[in-house]
N, C-alpha and C. Protein backbone atom coordinates (compact mmCIF):
# COMPACT_ATOMS: atom_id res chain seq x y z
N UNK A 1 -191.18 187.94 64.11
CA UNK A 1 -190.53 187.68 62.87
C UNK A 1 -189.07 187.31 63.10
N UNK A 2 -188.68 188.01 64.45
CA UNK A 2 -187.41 187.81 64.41
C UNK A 2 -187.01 186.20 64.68
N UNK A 3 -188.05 185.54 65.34
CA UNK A 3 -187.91 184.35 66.29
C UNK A 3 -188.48 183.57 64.94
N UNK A 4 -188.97 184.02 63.86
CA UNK A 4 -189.13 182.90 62.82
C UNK A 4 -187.81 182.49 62.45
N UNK A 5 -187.04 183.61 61.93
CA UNK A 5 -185.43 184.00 61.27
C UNK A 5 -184.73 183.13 61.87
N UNK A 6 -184.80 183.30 62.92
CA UNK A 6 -183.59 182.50 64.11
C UNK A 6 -183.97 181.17 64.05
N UNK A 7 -185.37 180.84 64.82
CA UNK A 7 -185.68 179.47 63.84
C UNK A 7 -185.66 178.30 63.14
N UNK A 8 -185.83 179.42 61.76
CA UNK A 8 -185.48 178.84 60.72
C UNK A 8 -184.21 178.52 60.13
N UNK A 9 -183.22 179.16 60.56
CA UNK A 9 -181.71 179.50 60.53
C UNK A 9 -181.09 178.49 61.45
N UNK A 10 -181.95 178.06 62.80
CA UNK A 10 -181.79 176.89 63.33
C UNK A 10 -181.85 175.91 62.42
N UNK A 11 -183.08 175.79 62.18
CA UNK A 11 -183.66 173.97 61.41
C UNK A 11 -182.26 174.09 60.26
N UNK A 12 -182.27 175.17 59.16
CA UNK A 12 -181.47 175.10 58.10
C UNK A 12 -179.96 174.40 58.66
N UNK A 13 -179.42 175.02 59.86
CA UNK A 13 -178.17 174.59 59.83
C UNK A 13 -178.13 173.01 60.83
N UNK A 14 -179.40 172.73 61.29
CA UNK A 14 -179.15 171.27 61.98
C UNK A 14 -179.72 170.74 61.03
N UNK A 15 -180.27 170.80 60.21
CA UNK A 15 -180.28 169.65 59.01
C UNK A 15 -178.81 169.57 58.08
N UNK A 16 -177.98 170.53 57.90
CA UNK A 16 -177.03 170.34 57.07
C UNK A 16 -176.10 169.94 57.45
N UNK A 17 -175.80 170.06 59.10
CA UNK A 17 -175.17 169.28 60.02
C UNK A 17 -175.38 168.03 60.69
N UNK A 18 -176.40 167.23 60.56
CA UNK A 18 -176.89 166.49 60.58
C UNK A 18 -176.83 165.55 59.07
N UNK A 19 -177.05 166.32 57.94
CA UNK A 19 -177.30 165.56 56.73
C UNK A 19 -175.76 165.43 55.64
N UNK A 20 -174.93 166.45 56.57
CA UNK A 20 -173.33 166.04 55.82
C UNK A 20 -172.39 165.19 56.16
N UNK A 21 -172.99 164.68 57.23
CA UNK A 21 -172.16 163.86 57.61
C UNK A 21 -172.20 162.28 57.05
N UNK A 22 -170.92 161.51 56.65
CA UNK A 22 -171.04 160.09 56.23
C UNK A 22 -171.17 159.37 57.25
N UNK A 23 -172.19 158.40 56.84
CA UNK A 23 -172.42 157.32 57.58
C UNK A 23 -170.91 156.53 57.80
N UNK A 24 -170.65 156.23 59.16
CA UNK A 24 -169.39 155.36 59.45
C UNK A 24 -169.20 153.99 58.84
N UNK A 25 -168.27 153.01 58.02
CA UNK A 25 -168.60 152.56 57.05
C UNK A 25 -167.36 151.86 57.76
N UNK A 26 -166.96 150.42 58.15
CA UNK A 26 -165.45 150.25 58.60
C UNK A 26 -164.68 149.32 56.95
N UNK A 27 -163.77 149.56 57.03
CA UNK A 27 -162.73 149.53 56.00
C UNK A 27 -162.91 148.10 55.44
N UNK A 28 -162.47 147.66 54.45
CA UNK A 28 -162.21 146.08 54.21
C UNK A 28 -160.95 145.77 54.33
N UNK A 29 -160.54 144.68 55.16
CA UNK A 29 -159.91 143.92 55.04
C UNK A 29 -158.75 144.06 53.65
N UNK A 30 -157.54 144.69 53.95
CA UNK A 30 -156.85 144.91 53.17
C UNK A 30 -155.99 143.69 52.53
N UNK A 31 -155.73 143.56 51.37
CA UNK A 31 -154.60 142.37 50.69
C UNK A 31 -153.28 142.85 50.16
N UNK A 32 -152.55 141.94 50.14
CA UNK A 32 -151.00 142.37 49.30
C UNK A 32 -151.14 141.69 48.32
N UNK A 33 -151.11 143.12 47.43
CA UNK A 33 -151.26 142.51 45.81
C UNK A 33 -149.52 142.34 45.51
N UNK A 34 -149.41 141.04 44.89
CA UNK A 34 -148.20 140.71 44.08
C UNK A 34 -148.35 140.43 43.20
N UNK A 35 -147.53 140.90 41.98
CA UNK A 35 -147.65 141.19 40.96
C UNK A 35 -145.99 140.98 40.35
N UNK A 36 -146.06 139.95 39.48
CA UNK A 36 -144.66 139.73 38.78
C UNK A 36 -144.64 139.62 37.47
N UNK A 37 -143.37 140.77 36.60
CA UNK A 37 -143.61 140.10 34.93
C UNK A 37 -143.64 139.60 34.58
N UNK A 38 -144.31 139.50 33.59
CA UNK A 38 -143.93 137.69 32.71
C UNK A 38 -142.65 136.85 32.86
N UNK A 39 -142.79 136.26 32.72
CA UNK A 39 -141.60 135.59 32.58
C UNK A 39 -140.94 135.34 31.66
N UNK A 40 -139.24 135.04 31.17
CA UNK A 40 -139.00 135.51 29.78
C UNK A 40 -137.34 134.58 30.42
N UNK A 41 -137.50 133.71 29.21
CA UNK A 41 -136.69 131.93 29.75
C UNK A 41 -135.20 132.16 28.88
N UNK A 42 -134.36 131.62 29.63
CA UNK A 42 -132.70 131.54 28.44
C UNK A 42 -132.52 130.44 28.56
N UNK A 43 -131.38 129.93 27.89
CA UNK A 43 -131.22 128.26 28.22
C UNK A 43 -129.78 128.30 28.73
N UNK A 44 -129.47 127.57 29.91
CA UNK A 44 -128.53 127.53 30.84
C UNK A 44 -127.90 125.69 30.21
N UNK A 45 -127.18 126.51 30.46
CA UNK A 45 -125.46 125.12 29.95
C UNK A 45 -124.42 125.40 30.34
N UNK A 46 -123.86 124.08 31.07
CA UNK A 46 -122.30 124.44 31.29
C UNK A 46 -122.26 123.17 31.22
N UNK A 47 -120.79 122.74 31.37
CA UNK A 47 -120.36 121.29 31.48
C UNK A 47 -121.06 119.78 32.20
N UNK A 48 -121.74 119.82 33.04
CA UNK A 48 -122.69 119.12 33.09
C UNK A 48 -123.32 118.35 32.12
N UNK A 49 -123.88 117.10 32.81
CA UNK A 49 -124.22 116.42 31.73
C UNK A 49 -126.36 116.80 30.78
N UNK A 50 -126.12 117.91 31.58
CA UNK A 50 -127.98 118.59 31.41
C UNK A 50 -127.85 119.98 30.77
N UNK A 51 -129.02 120.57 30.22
CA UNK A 51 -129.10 121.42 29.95
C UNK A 51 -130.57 121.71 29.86
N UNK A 52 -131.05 122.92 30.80
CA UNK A 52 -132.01 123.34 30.38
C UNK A 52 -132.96 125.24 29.96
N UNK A 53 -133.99 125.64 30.03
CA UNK A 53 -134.52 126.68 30.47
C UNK A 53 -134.60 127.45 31.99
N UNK A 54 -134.41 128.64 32.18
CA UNK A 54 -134.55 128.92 33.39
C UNK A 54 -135.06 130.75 32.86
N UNK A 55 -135.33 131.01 34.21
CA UNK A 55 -135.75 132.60 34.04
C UNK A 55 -134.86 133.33 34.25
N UNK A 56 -134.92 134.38 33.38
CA UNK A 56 -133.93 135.56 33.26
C UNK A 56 -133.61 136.20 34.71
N UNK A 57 -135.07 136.13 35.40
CA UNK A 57 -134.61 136.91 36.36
C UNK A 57 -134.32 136.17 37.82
N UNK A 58 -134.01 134.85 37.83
CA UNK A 58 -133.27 134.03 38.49
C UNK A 58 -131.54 134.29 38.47
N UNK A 59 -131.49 134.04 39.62
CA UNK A 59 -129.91 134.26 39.66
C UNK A 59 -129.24 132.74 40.06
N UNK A 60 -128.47 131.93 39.18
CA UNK A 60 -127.94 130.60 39.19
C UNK A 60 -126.68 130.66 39.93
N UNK A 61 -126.43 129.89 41.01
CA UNK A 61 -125.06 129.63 41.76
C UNK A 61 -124.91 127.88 41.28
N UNK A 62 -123.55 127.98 41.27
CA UNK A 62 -123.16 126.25 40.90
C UNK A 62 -122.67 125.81 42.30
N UNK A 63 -123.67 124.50 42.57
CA UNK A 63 -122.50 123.96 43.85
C UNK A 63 -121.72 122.74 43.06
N UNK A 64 -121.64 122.01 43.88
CA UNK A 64 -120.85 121.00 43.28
C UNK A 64 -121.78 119.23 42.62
N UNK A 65 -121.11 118.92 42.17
CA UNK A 65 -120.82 117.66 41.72
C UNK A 65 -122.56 117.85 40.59
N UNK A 66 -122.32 118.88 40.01
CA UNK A 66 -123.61 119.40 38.84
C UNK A 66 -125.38 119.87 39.79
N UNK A 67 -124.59 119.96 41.08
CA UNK A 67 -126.07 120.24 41.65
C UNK A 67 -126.64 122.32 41.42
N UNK A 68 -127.19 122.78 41.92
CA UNK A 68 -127.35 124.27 41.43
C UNK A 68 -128.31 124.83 42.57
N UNK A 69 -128.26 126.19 42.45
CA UNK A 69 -129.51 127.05 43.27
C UNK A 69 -129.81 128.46 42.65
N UNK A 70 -130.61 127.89 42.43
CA UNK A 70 -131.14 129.42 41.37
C UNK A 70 -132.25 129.88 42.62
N UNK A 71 -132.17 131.03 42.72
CA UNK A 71 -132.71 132.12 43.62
C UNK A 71 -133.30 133.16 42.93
N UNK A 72 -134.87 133.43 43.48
CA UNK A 72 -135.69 134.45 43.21
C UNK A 72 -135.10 135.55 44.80
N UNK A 73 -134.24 136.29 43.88
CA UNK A 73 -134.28 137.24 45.45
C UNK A 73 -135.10 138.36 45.49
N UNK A 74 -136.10 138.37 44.67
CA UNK A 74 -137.79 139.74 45.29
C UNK A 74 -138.31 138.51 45.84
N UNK A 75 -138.56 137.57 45.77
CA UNK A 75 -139.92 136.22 46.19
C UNK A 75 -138.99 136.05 47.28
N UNK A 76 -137.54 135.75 47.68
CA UNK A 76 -136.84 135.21 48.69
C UNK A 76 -137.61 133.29 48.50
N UNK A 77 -137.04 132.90 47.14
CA UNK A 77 -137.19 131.62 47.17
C UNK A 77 -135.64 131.06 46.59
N UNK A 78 -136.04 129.56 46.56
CA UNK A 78 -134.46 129.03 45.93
C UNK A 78 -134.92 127.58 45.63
N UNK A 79 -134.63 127.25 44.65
CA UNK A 79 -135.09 126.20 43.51
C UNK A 79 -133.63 125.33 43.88
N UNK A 80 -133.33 124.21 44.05
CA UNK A 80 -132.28 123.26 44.16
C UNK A 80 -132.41 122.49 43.33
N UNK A 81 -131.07 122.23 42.81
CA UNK A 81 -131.17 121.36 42.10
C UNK A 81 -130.45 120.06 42.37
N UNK A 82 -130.25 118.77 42.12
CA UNK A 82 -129.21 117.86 42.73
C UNK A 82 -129.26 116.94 41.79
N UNK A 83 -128.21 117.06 40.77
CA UNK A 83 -127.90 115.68 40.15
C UNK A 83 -127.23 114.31 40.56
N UNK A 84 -127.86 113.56 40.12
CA UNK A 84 -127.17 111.86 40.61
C UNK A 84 -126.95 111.18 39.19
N UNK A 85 -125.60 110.41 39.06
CA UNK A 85 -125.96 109.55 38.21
C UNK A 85 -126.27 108.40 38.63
N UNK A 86 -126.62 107.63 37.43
CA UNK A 86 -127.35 106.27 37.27
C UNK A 86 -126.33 105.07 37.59
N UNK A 87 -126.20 104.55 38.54
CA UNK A 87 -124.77 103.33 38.41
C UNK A 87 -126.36 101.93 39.04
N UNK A 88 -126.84 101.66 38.23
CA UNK A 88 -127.49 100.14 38.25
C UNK A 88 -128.31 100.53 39.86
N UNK A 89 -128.61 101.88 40.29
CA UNK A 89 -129.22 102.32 41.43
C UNK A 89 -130.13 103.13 41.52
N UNK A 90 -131.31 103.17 39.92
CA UNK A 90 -132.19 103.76 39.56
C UNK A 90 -133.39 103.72 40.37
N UNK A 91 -134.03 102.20 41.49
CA UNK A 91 -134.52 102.12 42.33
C UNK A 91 -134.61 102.99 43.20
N UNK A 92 -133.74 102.82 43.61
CA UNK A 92 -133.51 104.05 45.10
C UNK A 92 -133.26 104.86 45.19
N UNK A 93 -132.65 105.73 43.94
CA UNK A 93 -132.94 107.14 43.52
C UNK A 93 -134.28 107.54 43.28
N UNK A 94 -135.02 106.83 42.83
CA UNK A 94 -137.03 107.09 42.65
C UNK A 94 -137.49 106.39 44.02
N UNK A 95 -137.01 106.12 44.88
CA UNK A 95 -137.47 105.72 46.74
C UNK A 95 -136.80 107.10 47.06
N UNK A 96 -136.25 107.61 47.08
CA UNK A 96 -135.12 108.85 47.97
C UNK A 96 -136.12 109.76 47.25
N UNK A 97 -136.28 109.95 45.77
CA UNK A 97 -137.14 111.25 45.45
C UNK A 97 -138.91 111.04 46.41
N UNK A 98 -139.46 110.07 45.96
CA UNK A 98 -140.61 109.81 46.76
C UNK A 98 -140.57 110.36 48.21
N UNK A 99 -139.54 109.68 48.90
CA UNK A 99 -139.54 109.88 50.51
C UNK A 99 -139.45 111.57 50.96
N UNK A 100 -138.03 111.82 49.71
CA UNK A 100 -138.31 113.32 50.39
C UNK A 100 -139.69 113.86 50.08
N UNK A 101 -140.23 114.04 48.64
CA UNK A 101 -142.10 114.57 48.59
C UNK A 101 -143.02 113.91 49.86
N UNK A 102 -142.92 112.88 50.31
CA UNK A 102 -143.81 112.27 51.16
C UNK A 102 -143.45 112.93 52.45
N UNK A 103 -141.96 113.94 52.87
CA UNK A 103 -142.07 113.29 54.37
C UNK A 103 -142.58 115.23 54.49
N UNK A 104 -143.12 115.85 53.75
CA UNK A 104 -144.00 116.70 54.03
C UNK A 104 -145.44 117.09 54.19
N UNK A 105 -146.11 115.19 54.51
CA UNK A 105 -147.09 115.08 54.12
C UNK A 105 -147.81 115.73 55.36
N UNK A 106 -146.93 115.62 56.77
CA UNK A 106 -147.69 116.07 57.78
C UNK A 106 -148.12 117.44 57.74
N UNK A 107 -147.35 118.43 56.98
CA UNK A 107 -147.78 119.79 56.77
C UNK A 107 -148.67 119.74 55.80
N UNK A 108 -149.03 119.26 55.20
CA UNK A 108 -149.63 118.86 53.76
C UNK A 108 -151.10 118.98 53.70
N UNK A 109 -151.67 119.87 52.95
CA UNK A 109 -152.88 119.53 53.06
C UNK A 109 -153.21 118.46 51.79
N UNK A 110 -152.94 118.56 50.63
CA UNK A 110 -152.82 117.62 49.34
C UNK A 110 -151.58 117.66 48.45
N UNK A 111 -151.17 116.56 48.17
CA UNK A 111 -149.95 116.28 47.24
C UNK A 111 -149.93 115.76 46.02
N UNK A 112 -150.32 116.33 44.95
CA UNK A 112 -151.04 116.26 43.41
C UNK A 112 -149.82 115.49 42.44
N UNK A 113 -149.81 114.58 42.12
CA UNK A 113 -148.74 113.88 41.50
C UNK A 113 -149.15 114.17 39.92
N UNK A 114 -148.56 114.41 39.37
CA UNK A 114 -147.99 115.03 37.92
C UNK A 114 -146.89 113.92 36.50
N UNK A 115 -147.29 112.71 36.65
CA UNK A 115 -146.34 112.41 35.63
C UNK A 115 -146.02 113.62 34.30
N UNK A 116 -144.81 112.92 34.10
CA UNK A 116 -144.05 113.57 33.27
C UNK A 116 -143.04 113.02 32.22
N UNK A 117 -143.70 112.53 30.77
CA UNK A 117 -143.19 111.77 29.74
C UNK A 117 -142.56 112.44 28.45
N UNK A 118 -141.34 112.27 28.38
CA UNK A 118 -141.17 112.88 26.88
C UNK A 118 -140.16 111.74 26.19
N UNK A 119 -140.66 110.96 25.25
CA UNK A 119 -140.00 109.93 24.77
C UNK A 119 -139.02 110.25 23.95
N UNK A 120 -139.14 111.61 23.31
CA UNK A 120 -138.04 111.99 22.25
C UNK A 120 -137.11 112.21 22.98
N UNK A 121 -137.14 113.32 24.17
CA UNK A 121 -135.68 114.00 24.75
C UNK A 121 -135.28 112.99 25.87
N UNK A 122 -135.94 111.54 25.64
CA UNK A 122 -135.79 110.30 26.74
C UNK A 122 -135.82 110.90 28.22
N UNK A 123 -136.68 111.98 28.36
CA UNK A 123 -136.42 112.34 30.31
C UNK A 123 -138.46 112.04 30.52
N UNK A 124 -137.88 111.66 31.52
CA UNK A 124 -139.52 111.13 32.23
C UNK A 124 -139.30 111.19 33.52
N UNK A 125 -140.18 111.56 34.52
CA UNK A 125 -140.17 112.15 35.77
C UNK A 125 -141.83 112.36 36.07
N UNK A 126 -141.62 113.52 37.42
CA UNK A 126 -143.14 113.01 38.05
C UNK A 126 -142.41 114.88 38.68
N UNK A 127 -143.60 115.38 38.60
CA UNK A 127 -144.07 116.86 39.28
C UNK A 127 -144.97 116.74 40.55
N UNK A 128 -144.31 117.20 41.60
CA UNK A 128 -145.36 117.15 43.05
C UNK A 128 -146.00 118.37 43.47
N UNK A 129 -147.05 118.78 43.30
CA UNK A 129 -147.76 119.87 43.82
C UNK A 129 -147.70 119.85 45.26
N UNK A 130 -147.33 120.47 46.45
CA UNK A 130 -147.61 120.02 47.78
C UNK A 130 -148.70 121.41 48.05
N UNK A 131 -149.50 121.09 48.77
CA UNK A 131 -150.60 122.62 48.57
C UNK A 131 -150.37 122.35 50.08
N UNK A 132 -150.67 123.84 51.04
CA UNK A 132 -151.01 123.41 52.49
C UNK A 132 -149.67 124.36 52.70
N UNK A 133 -149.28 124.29 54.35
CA UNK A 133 -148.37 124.98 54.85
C UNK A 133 -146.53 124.31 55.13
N UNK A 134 -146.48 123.48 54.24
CA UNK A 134 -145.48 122.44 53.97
C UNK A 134 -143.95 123.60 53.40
N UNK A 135 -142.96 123.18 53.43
CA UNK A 135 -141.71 123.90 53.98
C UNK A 135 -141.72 124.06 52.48
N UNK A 136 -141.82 122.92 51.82
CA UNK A 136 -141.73 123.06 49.73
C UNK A 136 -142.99 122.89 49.21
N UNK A 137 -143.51 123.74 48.70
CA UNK A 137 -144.58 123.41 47.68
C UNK A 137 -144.67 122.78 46.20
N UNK A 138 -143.08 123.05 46.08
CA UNK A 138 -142.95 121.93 44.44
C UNK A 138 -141.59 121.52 44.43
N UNK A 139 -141.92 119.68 43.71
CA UNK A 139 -140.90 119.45 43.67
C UNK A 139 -141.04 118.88 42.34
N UNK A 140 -139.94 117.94 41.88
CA UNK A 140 -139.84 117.61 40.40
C UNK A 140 -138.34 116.36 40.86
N UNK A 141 -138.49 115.33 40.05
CA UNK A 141 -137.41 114.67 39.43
C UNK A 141 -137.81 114.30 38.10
N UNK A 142 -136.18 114.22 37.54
CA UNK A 142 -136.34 113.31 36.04
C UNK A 142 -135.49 112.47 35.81
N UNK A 143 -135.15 111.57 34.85
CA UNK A 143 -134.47 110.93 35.09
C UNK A 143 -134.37 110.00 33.22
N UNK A 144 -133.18 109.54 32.54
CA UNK A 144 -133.30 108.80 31.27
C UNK A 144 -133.58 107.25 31.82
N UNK A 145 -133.48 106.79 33.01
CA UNK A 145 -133.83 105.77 33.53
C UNK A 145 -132.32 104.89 33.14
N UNK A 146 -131.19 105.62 32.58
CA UNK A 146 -129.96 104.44 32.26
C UNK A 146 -129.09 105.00 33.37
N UNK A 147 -128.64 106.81 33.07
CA UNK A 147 -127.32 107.41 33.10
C UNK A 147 -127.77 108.33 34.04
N UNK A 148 -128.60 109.09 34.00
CA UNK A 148 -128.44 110.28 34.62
C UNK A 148 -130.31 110.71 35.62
N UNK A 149 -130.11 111.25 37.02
CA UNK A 149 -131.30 111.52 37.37
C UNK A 149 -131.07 113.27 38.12
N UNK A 150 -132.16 113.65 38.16
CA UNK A 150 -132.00 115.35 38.23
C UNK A 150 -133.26 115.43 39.69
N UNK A 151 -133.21 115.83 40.75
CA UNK A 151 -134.46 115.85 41.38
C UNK A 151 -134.30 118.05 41.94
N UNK A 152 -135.36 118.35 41.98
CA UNK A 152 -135.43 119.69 42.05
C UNK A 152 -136.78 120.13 43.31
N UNK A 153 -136.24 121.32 44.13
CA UNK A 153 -137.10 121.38 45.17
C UNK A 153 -137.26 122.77 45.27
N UNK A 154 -138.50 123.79 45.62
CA UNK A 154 -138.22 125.00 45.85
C UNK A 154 -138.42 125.23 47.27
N UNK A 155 -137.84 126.11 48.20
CA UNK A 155 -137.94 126.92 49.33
C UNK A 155 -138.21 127.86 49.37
N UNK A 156 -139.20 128.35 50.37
CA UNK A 156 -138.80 130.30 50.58
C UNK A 156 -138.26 130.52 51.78
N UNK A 157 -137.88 131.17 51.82
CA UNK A 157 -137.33 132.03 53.21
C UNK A 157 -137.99 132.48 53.66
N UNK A 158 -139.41 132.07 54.28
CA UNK A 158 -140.67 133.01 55.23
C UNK A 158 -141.27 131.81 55.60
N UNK A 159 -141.89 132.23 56.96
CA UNK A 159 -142.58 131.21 57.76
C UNK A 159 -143.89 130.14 56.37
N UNK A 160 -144.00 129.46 56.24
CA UNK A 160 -144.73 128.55 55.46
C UNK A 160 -146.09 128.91 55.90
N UNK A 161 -147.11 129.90 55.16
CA UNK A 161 -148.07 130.40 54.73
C UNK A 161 -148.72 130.37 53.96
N UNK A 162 -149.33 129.08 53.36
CA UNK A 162 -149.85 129.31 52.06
C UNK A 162 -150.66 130.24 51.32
N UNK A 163 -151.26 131.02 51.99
CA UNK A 163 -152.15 131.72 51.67
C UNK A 163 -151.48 133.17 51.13
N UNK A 164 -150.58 133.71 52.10
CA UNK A 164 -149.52 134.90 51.72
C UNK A 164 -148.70 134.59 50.58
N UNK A 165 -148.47 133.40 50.49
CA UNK A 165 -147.07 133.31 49.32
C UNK A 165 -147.71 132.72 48.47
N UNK A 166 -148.28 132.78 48.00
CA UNK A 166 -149.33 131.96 46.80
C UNK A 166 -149.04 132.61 45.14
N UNK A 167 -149.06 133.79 45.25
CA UNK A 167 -148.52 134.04 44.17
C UNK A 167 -147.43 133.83 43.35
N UNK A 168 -146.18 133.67 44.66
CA UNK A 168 -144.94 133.88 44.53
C UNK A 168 -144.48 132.26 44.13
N UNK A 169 -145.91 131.67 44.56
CA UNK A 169 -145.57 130.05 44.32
C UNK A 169 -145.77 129.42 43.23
N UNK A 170 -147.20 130.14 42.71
CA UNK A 170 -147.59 129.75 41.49
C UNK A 170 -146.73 130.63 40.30
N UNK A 171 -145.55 131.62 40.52
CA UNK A 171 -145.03 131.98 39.67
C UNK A 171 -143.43 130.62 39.52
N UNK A 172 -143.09 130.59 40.81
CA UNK A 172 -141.97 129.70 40.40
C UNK A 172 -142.23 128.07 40.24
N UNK A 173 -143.40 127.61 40.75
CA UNK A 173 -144.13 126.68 39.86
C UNK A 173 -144.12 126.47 38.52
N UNK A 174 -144.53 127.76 37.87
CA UNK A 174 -144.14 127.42 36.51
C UNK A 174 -142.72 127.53 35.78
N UNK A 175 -141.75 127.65 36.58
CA UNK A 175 -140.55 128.51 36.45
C UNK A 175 -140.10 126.63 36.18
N UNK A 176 -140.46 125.75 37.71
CA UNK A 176 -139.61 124.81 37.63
C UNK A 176 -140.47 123.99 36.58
N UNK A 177 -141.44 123.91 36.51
CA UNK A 177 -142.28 123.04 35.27
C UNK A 177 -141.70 123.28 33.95
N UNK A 178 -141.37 124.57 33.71
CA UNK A 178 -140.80 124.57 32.15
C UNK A 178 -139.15 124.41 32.58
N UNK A 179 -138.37 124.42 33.37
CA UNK A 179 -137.30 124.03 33.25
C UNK A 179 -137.67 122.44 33.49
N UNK A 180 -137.85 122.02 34.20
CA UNK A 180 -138.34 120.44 33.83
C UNK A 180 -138.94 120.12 32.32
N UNK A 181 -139.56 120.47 31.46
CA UNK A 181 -139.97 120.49 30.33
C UNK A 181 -138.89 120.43 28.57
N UNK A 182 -138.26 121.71 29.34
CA UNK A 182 -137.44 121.81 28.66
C UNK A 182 -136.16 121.41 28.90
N UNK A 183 -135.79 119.99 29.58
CA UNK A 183 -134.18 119.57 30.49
C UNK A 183 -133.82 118.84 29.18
N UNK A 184 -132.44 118.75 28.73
CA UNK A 184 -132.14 117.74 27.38
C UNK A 184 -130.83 117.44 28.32
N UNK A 185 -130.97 115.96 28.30
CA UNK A 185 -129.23 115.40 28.12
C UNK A 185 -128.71 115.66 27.41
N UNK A 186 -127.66 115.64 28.11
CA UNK A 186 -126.27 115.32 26.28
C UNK A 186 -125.57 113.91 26.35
């Protein structure tokens, strides 16, 4: 009886030692979730001959001759801006915007062209998607086609990853689309 006890006291505890244990299961592949608030727009003016929307939580530096750099410093990006005026050299201000979007074509996996018409506030321009591992992923010019042209580029400060910064892209994507949207001469 005693050798049943013992036994059985065996089987009981190698089954529960045996049956508590989790199956080894290896982890998934972890992601970095980014996550940014809405966005929430003021309208930026100074002496310049433009005025438009930008995000609150952009920080605007003025360089010179009406050009700008508004900086996402959580994303570590920076939006440029560079005004030109119009002196009878509207050509080659829309060759100079082209060339710079084009000469990232070698990083490039596709470059999505975007016209951009607004006949009331007279600005018309063209939006460049660059998708792929390219140094800018968006750019923008506009222009009244007489007086004044505006061309705009974003950077980040991290090795060109599309896949890691994707969020951070498609947030200031829309950042420069509605400041392009919303640009009024004076």
């Amino acid at each position: 009886m005693f050798r049943k006890v013992i036994f059985a006291a065996a089987v009981v505890l190698a089954a529960t030692t045996v049956s508590c244990k989790d199956d080894v299961v290896p982890k998934p592949a972890g992601f970095l979730r980014l996550d940014y608030a809405e966005a929430k727009y003021m309208n930026f003016e100074n002496n310049c001959p433009f005025s438009f929307e930008m995000n609150e939580e952009a920080v605007i530096k003025g360089e010179k001759d009406c050009g700008f750099a508004i900086t996402y410093p959580k994303m570590k990006a920076t939006i440029y801006l560079t005004y030109k005026p119009v002196n009878n050299n509207i050509d080659k201000l829309l060759r100079d915007a082209q060339k710079l979007t084009y000469e990232h074509v070698i990083k490039a996996d596709d470059i999505l062209e975007q016209p951009y018409l607004n006949p009331q506030k007279k600005v018309y321009g063209m939006f460049y998607q660059v998708d792929g591992n390219a140094a800018t992923n968006s750019q923008f010019y506009v222009t009244d086609s007489t007086k004044h042209f505006l061309i705009g580029s974003v950077y980040f400060y991290a090795k060109p990853n599309f896949d890691s910064v994707m969020p951070a892209v498609s947030y200031v994507k829309n950042d420069m689309q509605r400041l392009m949207e919303t640009l009024k001469w004076k």
